[in-house]
C-alpha atoms as a PDB file:
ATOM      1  CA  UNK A   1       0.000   0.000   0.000  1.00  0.00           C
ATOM      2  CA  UNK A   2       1.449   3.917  -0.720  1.00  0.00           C
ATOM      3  CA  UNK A   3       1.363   5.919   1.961  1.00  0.00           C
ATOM      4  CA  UNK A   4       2.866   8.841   3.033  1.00  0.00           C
ATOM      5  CA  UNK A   5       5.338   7.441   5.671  1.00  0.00           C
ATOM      6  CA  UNK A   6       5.758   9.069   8.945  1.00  0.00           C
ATOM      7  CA  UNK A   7       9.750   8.964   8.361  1.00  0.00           C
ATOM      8  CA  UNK A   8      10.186  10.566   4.817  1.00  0.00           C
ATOM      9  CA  UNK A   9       7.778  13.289   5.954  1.00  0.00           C
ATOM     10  CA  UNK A  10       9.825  14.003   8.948  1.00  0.00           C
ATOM     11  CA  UNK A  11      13.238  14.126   6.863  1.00  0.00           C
ATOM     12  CA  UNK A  12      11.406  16.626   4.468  1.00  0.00           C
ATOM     13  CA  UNK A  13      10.837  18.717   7.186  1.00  0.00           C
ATOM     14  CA  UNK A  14      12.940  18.491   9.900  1.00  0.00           C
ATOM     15  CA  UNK A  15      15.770  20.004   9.001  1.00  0.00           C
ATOM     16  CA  UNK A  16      14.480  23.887   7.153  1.00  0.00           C
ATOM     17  CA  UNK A  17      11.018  23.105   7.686  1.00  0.00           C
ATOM     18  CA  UNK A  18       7.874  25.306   9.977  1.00  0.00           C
ATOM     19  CA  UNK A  19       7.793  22.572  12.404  1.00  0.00           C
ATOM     20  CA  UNK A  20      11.559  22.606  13.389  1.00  0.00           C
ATOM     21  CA  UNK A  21      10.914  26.355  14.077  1.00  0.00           C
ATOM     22  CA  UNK A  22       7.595  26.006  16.371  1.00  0.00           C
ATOM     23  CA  UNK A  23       8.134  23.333  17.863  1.00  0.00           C
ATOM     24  CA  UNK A  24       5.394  20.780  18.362  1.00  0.00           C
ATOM     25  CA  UNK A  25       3.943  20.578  15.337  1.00  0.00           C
ATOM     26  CA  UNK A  26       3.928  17.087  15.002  1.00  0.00           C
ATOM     27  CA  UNK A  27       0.537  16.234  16.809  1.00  0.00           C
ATOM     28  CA  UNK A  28      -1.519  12.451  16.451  1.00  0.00           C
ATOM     29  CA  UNK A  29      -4.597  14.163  17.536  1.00  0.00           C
ATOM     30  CA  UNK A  30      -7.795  13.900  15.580  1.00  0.00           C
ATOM     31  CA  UNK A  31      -8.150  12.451  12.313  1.00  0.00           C
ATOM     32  CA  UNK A  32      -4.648  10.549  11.162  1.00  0.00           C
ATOM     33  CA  UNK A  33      -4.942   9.586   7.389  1.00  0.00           C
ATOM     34  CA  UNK A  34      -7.587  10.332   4.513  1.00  0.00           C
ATOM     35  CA  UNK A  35      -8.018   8.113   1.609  1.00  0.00           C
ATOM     36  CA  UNK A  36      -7.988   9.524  -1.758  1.00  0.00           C
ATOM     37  CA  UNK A  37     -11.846   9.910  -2.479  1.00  0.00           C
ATOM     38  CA  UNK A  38     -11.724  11.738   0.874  1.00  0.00           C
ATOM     39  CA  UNK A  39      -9.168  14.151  -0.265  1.00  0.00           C
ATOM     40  CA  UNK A  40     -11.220  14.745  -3.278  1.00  0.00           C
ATOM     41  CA  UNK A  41     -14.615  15.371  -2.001  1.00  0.00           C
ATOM     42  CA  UNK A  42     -12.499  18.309  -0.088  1.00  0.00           C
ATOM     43  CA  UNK A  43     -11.181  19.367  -3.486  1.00  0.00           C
ATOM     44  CA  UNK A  44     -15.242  18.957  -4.756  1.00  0.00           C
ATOM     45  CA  UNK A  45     -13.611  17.137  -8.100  1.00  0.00           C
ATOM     46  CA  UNK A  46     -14.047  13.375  -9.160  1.00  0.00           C
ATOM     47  CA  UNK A  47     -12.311  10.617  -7.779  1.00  0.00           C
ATOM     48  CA  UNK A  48     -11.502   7.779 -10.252  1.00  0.00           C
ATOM     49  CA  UNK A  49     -13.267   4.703 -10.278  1.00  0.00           C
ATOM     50  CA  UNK A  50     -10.398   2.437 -10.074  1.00  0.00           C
ATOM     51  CA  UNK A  51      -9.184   4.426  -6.645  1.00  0.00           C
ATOM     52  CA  UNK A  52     -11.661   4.524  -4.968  1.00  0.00           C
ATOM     53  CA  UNK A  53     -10.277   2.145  -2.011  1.00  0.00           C
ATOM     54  CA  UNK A  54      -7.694   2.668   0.616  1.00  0.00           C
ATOM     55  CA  UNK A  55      -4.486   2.283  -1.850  1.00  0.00           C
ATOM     56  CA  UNK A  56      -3.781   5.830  -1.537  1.00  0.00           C
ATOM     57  CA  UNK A  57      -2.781   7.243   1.915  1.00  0.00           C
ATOM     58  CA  UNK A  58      -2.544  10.614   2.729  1.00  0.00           C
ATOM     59  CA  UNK A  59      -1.593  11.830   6.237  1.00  0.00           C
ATOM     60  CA  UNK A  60      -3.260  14.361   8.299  1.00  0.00           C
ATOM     61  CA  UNK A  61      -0.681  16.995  10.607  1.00  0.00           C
ATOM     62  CA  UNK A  62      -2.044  19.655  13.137  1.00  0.00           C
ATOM     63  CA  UNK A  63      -1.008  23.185  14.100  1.00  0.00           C
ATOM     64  CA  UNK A  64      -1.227  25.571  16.933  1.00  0.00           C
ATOM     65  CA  UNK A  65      -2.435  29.385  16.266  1.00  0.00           C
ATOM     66  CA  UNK A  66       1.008  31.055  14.896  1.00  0.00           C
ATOM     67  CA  UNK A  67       2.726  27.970  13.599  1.00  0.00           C
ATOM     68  CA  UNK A  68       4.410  27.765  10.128  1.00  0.00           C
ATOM     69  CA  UNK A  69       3.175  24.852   7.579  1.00  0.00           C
ATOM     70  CA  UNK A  70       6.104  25.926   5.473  1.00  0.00           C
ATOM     71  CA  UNK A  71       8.626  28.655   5.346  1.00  0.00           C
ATOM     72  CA  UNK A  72       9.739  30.990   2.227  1.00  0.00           C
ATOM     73  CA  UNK A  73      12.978  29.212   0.841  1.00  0.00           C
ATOM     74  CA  UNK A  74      12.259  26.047   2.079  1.00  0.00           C
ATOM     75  CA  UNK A  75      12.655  23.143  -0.735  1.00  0.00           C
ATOM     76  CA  UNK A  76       9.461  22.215  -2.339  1.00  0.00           C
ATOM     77  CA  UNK A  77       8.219  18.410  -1.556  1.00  0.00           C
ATOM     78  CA  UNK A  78       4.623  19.137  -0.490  1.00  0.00           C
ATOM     79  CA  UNK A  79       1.320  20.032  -1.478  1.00  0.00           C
ATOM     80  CA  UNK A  80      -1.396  21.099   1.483  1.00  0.00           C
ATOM     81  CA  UNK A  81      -4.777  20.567   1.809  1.00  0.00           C
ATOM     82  CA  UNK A  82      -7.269  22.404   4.380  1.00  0.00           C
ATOM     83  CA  UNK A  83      -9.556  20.126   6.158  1.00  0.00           C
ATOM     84  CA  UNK A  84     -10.063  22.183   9.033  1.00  0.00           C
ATOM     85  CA  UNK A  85      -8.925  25.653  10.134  1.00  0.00           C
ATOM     86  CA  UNK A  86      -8.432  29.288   8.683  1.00  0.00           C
ATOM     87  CA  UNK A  87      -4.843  30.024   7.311  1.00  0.00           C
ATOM     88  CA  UNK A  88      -2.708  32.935   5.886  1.00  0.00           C
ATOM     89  CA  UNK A  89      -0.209  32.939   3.070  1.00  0.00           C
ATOM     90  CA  UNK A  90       2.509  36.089   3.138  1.00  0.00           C
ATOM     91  CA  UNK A  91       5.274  36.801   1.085  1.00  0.00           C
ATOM     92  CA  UNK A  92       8.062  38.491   3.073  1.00  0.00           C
ATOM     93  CA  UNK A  93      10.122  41.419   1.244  1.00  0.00           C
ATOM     94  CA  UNK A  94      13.719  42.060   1.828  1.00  0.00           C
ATOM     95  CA  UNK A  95      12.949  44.671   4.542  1.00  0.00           C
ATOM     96  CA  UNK A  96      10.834  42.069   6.704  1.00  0.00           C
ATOM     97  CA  UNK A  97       7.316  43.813   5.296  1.00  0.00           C
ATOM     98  CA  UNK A  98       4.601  41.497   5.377  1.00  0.00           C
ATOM     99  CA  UNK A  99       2.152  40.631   2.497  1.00  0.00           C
ATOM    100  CA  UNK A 100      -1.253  38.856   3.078  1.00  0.00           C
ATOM    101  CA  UNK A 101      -1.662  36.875  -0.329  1.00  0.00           C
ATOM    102  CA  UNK A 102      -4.865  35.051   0.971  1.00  0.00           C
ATOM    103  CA  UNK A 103      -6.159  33.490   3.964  1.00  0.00           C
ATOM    104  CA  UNK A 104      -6.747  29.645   3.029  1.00  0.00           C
ATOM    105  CA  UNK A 105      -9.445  27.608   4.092  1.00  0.00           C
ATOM    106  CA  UNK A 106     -11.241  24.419   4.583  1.00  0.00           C
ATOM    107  CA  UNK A 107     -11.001  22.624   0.706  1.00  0.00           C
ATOM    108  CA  UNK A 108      -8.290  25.206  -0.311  1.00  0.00           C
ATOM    109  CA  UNK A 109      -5.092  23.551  -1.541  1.00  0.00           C
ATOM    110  CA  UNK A 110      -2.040  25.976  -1.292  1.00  0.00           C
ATOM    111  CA  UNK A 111       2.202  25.499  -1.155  1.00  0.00           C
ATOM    112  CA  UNK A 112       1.784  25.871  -5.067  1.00  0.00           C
ATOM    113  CA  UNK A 113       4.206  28.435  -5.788  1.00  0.00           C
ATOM    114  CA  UNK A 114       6.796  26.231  -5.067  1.00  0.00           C
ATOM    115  CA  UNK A 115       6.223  24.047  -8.277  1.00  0.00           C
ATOM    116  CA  UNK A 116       7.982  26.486 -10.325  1.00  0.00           C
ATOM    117  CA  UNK A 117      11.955  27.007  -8.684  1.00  0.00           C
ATOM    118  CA  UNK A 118      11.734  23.957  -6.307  1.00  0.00           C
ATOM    119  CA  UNK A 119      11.205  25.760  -3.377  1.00  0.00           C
ATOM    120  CA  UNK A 120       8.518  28.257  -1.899  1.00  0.00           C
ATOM    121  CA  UNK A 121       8.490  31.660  -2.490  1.00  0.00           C
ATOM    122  CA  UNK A 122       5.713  32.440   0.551  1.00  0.00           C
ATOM    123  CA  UNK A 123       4.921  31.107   3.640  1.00  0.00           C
ATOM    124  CA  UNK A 124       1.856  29.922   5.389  1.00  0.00           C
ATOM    125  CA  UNK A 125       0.395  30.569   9.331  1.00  0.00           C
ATOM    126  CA  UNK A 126      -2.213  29.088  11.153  1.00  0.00           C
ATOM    127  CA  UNK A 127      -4.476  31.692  12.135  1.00  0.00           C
ATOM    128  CA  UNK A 128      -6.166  29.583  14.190  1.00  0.00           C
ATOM    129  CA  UNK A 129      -5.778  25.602  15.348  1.00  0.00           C
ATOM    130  CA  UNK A 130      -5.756  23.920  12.014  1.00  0.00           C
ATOM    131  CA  UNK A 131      -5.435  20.271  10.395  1.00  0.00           C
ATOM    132  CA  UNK A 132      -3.605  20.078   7.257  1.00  0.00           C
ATOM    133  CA  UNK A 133      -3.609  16.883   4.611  1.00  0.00           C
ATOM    134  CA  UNK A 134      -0.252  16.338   3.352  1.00  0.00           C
ATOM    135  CA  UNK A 135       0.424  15.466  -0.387  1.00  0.00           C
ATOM    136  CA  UNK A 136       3.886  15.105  -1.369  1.00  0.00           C
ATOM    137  CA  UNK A 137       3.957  15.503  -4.781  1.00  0.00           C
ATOM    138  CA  UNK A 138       6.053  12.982  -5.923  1.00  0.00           C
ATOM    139  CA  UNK A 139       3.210  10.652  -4.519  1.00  0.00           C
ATOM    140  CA  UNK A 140       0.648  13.215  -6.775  1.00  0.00           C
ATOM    141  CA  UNK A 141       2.870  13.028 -10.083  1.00  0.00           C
ATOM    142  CA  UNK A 142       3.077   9.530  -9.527  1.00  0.00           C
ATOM    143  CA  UNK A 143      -1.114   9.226  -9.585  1.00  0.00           C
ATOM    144  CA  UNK A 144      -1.179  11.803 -12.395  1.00  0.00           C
ATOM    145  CA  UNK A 145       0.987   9.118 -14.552  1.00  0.00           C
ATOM    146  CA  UNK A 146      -1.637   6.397 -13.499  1.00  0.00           C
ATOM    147  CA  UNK A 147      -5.104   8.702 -13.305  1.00  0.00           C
ATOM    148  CA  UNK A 148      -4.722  10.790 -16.215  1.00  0.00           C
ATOM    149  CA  UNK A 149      -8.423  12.894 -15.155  1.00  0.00           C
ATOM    150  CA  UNK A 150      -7.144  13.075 -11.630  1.00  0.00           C
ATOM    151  CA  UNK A 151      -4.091  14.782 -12.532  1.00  0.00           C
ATOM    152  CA  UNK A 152      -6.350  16.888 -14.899  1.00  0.00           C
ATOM    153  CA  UNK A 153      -9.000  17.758 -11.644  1.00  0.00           C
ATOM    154  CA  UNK A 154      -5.777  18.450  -9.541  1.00  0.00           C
ATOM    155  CA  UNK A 155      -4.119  20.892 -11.813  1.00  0.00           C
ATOM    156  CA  UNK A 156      -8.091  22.764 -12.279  1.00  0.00           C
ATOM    157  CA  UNK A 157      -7.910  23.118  -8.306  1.00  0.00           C
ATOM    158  CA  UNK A 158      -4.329  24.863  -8.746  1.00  0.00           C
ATOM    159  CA  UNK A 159      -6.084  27.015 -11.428  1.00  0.00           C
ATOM    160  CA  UNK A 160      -9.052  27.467  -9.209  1.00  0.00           C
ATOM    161  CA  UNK A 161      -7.106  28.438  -6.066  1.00  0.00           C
ATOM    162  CA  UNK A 162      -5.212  31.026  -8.714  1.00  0.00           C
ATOM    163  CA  UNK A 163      -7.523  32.563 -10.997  1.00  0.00           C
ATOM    164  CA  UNK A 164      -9.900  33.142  -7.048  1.00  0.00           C
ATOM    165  CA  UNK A 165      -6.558  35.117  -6.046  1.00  0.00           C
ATOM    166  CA  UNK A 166      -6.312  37.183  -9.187  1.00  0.00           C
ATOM    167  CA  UNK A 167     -10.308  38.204  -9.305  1.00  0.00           C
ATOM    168  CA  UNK A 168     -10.031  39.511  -5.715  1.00  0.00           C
ATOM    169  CA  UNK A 169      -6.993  41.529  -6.548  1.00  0.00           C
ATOM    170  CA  UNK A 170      -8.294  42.768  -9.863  1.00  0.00           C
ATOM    171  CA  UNK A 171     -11.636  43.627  -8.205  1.00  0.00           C
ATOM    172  CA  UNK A 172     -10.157  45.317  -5.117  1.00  0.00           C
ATOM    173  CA  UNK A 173      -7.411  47.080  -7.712  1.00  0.00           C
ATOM    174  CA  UNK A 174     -10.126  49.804  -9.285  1.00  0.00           C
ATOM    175  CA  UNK A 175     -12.763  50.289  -5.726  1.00  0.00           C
ATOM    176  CA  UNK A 176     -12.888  52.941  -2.871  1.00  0.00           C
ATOM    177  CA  UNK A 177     -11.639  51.522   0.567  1.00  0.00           C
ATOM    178  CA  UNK A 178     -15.286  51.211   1.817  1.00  0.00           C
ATOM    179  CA  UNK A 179     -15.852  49.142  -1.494  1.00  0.00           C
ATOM    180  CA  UNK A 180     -12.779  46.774  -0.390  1.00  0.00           C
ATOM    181  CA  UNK A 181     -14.010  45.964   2.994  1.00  0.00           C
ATOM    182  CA  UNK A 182     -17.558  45.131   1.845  1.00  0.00           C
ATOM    183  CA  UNK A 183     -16.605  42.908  -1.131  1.00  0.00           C
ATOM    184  CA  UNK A 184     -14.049  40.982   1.207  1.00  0.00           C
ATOM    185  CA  UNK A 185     -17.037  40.786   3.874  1.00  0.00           C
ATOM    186  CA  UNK A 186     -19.256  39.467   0.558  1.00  0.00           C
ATOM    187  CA  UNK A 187     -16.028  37.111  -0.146  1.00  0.00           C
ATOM    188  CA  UNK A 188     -16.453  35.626   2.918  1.00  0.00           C
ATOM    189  CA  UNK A 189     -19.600  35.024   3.423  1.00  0.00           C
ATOM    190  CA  UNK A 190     -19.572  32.589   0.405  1.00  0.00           C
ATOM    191  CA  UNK A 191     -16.500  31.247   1.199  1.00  0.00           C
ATOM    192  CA  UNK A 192     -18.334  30.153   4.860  1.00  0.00           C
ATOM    193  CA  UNK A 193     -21.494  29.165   2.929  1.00  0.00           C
ATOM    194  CA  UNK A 194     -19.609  27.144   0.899  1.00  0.00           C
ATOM    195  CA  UNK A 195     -18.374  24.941   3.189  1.00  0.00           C
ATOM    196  CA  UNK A 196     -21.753  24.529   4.807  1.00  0.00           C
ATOM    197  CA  UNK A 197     -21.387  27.400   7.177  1.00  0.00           C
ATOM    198  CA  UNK A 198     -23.715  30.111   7.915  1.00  0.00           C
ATOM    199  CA  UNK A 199     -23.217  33.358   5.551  1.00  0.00           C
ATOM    200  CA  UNK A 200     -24.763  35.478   7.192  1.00  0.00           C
ATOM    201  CA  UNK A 201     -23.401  35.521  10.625  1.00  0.00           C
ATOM    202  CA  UNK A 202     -19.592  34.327  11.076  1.00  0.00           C
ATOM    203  CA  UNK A 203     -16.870  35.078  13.078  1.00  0.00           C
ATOM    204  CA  UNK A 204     -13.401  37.096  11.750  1.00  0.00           C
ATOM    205  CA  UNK A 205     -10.347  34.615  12.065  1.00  0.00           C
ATOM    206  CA  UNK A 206      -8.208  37.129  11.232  1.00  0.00           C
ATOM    207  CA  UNK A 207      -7.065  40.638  12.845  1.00  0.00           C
ATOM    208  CA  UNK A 208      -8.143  43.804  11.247  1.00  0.00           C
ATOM    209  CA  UNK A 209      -4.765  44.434  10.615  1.00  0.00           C
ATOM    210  CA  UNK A 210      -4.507  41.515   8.481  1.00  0.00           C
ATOM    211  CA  UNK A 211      -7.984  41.997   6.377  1.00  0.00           C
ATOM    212  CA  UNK A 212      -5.937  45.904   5.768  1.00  0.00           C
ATOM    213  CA  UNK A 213      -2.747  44.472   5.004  1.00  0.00           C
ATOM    214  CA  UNK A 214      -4.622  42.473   2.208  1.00  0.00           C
ATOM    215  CA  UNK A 215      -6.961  44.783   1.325  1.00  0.00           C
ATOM    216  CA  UNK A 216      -4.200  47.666   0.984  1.00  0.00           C
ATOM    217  CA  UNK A 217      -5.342  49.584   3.746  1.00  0.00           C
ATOM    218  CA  UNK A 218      -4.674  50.668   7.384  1.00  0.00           C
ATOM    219  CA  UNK A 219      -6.051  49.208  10.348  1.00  0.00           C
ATOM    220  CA  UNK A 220      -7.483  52.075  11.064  1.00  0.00           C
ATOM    221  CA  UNK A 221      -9.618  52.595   7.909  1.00  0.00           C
ATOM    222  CA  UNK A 222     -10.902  49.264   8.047  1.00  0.00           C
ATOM    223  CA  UNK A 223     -12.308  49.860  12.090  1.00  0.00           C
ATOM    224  CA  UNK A 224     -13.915  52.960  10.817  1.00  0.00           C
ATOM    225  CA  UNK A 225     -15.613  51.287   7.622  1.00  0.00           C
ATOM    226  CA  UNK A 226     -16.863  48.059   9.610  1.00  0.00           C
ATOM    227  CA  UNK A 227     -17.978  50.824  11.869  1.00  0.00           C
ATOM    228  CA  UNK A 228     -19.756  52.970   9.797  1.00  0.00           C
ATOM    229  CA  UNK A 229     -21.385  49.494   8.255  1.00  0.00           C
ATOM    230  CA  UNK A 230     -22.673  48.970  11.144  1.00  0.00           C
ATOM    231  CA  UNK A 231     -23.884  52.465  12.033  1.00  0.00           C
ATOM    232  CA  UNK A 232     -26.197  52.276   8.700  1.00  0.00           C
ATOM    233  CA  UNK A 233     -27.501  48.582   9.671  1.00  0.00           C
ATOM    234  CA  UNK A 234     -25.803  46.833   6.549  1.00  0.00           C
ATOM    235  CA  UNK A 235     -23.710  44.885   9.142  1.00  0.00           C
ATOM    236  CA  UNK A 236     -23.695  44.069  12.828  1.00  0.00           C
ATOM    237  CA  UNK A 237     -20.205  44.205  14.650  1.00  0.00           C
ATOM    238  CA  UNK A 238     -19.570  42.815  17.976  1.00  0.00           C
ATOM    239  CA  UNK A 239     -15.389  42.427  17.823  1.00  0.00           C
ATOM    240  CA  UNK A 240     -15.054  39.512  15.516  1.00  0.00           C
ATOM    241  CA  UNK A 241     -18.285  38.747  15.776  1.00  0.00           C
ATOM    242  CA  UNK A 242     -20.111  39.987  12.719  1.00  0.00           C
ATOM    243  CA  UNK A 243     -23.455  39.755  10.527  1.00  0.00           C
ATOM    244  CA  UNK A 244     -24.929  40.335   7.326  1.00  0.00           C
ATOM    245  CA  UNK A 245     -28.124  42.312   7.191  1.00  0.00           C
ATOM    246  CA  UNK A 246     -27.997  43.493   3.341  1.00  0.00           C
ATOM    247  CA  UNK A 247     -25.307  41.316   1.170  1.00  0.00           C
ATOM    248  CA  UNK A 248     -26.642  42.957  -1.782  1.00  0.00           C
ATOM    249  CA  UNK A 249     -25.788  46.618  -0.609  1.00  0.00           C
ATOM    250  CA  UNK A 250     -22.013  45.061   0.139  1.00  0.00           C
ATOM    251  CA  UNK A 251     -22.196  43.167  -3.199  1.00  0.00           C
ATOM    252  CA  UNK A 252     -22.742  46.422  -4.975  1.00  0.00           C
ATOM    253  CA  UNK A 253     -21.521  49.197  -2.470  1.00  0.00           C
ATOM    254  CA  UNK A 254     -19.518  51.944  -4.536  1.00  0.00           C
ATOM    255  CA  UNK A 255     -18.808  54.497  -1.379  1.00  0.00           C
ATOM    256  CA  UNK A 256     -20.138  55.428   1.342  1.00  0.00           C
ATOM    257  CA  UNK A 257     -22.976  57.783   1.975  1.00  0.00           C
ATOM    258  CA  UNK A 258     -21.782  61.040   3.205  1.00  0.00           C
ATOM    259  CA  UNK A 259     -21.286  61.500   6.613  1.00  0.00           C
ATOM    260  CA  UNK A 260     -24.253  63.774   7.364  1.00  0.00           C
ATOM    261  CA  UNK A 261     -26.836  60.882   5.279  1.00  0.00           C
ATOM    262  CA  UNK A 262     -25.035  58.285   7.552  1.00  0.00           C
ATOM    263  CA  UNK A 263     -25.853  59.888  10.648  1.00  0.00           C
ATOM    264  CA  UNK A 264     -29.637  60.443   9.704  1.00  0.00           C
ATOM    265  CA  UNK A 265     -29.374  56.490   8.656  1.00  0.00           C
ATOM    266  CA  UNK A 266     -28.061  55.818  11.960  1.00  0.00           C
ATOM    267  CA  UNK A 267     -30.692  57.862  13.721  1.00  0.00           C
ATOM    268  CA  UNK A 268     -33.541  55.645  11.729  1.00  0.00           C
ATOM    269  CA  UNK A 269     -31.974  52.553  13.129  1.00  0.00           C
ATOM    270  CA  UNK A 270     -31.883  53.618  16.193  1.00  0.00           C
ATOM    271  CA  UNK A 271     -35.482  55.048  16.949  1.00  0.00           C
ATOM    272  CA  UNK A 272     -36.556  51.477  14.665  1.00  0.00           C
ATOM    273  CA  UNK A 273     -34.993  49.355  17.340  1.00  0.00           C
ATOM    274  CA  UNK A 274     -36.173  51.685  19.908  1.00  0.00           C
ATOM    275  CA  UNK A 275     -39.645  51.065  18.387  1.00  0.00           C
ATOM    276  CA  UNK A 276     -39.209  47.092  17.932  1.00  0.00           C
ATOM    277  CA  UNK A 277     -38.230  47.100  21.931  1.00  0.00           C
ATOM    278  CA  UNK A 278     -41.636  49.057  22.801  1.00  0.00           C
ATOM    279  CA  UNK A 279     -43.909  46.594  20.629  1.00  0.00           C
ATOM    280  CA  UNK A 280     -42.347  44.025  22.284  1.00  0.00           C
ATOM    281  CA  UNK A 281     -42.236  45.328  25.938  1.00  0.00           C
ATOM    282  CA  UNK A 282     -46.351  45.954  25.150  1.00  0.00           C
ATOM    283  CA  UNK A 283     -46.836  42.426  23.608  1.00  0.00           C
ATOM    284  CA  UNK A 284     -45.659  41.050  26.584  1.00  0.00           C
END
């Protein structure tokens, strides 16, 4: 049977690799192997007929918030898979200034960029406690010579897991800052109802200084936009906390009204929750 051997994993990490650096990243907690149609229905492609038992092995590894899958420079022997968790991917400059490239999630495949010089050119942290599925891709070349449409699915999830990255930069490259922060909001919302989560209410699993760091803004401007959201009723804020009241208005958001419209907005929220509370006190 192939599997992905405890040993040979090790010795592809161990000596440059995240888990060398953290510390106790090696965990046997949870869920220990998936089988390849399992690592498929995460990927939402086909898995072929004839492998469709337990030939194919792939092991499962967990993290700790603020460990490193893989480091920038480190030689490329593995592909990842999400099956649980939220995750970020950064490329470092030469000054030590971080880049958010994306924050991967459950069904996400990343560690890509390191197909093309043999070693990868970002990094990726657990943003919160994660599980990863490990595919060393000699083990995936060697099922792409033996499942010719697998290998075609897998290389349409690298394109996937691309072309998502480039829409959300091209889309964020020509809006106002109010604009960015509502799309992203929009962008997750069916990221979590894709994965069977609720859309409409979900919880931030990363900082605001990340979601500005991607978005190309400052901390501060984000605050003040989920803020002012919230002040007009399109969103409800409670720290990290947050929920959806018009996803169209995000969908399509332009700018914000001006301040003086907002505060009249705010006003009729105010005195219509005021007036909710007073039908209900009198119901009762």
């Amino acid at each position: 049977m192939l599997t992905t051997q405890m040993s040979e994993i090790r010795s592809s990490f161990a000596p440059a690799g995240a888990a060398a650096q953290t510390g106790a990243a090696w965990q046997r907690h949870g869920k220990l192997w998936s089988n390849l149609k399992e690592v498929c229905d995460l990927l939402r492609i086909q898995a072929p007929a004839s492998a469709a038992g337990d030939e194919f092995q792939f092991q499962h590894m967990q993290f700790k918030a603020g460990q490193r899958i893989h480091t920038i420079g480190q030689p490329f022997d593995m592909l990842y898979i999400v099956y649980s968790g939220f995750l970020k991917s950064v490329m470092i400059d030469e000054s030590g200034n971080e880049q958010v490239l994306g924050f991967p999630m459950k069904g996400d495949m990343f560690g890509i960029d390191g197909i093309h010089r043999k070693q990868y050119s970002t990094e990726t942290v657990a943003l919160t406690a994660c599980e990863v599925i490990l595919v060393p891709f000699k083990i995936f070349s060697t099922l792409g010579r033996t499942h010719f449409e697998l290998e075609a699915a897998m290389y349409g999830v690298m394109s996937r897991e691309l072309v998502r990255e480039q829409s959300m930069i091209g889309t964020l490259g020509s809006l106002s800052a109010e604009a960015r922060v509502a799309r992203f909001l929009v962008f997750l919302s069916d990221r979590f109802a894709e994965m069977g989560y609720s859309g409409k209410q979900f919880n931030l699993r990363m900082t605001r200084q990340e979601i500005g760091n991607y978005l190309g803004l400052t901390l501060e401007t984000v605050s003040r936009t989920l803020s002012a959201f919230n002040a007009i009723g399109l969103i409800s804020v409670d720290q990290r906390a947050i929920v959806l009241h018009d996803a169209h208005a995000l969908k399509t958001l332009r700018r914000l009204p001006p301040s003086q419209v907002r505060a009249k907005q705010a006003a009729a929220k105010a005195a219509k929750r005021s007036a909710s509370s007073s039908d209900e006190l009198e119901a009762a």
